[in-house]
Protein backbone atom coordinates (compact mmCIF):
# COMPACT_ATOMS: atom_id res chain seq x y z
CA UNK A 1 14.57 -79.24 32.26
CA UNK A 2 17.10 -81.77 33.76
CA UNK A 3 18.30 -84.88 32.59
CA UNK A 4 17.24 -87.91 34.23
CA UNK A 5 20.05 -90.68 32.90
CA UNK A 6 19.31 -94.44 33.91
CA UNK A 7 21.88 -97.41 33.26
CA UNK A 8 21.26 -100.99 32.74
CA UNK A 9 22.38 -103.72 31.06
CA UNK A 10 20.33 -105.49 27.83
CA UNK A 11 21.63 -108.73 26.65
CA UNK A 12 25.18 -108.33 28.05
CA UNK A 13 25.17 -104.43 26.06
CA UNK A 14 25.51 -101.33 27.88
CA UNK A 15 21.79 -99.77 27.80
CA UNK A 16 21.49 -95.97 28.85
CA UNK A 17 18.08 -94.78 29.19
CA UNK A 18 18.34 -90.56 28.71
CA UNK A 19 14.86 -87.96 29.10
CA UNK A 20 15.25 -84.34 29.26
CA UNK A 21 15.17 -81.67 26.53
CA UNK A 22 17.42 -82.71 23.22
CA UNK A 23 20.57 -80.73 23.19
CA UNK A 24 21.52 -81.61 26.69
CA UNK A 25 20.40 -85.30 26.81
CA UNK A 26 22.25 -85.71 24.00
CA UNK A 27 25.52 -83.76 25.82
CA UNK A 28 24.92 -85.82 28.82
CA UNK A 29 24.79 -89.00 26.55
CA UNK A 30 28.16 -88.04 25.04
CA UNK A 31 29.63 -87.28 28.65
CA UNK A 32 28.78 -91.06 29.45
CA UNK A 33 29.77 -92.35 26.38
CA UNK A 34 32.89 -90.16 26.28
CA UNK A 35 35.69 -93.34 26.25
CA UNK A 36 33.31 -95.25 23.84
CA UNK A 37 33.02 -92.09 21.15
CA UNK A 38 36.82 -91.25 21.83
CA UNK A 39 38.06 -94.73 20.79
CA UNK A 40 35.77 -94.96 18.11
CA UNK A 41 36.97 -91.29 16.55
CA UNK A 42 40.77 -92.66 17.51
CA UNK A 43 40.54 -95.78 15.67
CA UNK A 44 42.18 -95.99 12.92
CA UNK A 45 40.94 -98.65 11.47
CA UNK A 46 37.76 -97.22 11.11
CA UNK A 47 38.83 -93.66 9.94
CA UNK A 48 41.87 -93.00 8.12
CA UNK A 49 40.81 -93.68 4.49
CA UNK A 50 37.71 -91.00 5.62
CA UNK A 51 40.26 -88.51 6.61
CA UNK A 52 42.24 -89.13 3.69
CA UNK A 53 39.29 -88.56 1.64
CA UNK A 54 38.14 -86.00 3.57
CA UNK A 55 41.08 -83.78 3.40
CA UNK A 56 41.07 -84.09 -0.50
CA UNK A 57 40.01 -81.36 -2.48
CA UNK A 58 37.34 -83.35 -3.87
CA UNK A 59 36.24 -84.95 -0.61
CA UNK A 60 36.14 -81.53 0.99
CA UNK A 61 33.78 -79.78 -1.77
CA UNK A 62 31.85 -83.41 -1.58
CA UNK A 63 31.04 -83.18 2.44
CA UNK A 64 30.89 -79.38 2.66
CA UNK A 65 27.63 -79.97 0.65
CA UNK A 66 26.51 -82.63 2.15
CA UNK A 67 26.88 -80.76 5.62
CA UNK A 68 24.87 -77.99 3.97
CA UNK A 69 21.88 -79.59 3.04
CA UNK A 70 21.76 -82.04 5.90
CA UNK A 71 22.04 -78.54 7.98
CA UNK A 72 18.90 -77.41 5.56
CA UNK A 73 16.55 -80.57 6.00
CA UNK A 74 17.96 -82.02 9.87
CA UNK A 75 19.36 -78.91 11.82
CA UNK A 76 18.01 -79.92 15.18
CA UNK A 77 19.69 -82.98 14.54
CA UNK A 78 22.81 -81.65 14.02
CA UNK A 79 22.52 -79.69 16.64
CA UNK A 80 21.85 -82.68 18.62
CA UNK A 81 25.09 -84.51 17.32
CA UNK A 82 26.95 -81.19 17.96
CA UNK A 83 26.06 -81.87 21.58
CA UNK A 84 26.54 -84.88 21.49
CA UNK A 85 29.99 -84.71 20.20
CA UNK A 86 30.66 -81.43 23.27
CA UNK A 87 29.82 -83.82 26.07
CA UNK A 88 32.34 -86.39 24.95
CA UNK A 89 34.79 -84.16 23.53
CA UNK A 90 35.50 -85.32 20.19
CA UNK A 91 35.50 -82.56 17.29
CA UNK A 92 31.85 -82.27 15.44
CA UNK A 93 32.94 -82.96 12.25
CA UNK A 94 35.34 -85.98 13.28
CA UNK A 95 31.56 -87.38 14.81
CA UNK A 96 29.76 -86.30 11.52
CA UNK A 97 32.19 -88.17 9.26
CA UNK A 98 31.79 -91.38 11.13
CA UNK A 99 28.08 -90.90 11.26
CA UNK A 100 27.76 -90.11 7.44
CA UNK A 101 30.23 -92.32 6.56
CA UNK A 102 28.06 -94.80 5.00
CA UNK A 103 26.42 -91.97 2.69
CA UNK A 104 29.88 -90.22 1.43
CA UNK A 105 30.40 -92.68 -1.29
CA UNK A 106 33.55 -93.52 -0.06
CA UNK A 107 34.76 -97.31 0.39
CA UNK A 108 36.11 -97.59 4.09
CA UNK A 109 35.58 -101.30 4.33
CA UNK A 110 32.75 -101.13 7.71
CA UNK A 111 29.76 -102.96 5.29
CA UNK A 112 27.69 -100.17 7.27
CA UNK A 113 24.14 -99.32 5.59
CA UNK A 114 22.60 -95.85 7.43
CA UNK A 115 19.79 -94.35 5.26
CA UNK A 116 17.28 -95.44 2.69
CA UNK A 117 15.55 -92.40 0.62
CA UNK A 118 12.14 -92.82 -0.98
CA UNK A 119 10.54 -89.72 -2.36
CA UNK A 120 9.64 -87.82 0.60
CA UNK A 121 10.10 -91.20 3.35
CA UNK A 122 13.24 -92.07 4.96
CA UNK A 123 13.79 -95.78 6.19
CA UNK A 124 16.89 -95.68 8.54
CA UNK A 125 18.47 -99.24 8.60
CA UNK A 126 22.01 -98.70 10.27
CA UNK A 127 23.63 -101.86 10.80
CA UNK A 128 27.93 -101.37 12.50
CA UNK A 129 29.53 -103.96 11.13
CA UNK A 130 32.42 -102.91 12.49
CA UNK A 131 35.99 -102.66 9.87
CA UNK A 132 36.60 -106.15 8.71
CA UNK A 133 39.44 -108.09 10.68
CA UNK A 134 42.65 -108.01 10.10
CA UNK A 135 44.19 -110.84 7.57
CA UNK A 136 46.89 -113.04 9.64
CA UNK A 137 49.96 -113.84 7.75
């Protein structure tokens, strides 16, 4: 199936309307998003207390689970943030950390709320607040 990929504008935001099967809208939506999801993966100011975290003993054990059972209960939607992460050539797991940031249980100062569990519901309220800005001295 191909991907049909339509862009407009919604209240001054960049609005990209995507249909075609899921792995390859979703690698077409990285493609055009590719400067957007590179400078947010660059940024330091939203990642390098994940990475330091992440490349902890402790943070590694903690996110190698995590990566296993979201693989168990959401593998096509993995595999649609794998593709995602292809088309705009950013490594998968630098994309997963800044998607599951909010659910690591690590402080990295965004504010950002992704996932409310009930039972067997899931309410997803993600809010990017964006780091907080910098304090001038």
């Amino acid at each position: 199936m191909a991907v049909y990929m339509r862009e407009q504008e919604l209240a001054g935001l960049r609005w990209l309307v995507v249909s075609g099967a899921g792995r390859e809208v979703f690698h077409a939506l990285g493609a055009a998003a590719r400067d957007s999801v590179r400078k947010l993966v660059d940024s330091p100011d939203e990642d390098d207390g994940l990475q330091r975290w992440l490349w902890s003993a402790a943070g590694k054990e903690h996110f190698g689970r995590l990566v296993g059972a979201t693989s168990r209960s959401c593998g096509p939607q993995l595999a649609e943030l794998a593709a995602l992460a292809d088309g705009s050539g950013v490594d998968f797991e630098e994309l997963l950390v800044m998607n599951l940031r909010g659910d690591l249980g690590v402080e990295d100062g965004t504010g950002c709320s992704d996932l409310g569990w009930r039972s067997e519901t899931a309410f997803v309220a993600h809010n990017e607040d964006g780091s907080p800005p910098a304090t001038v001295t």
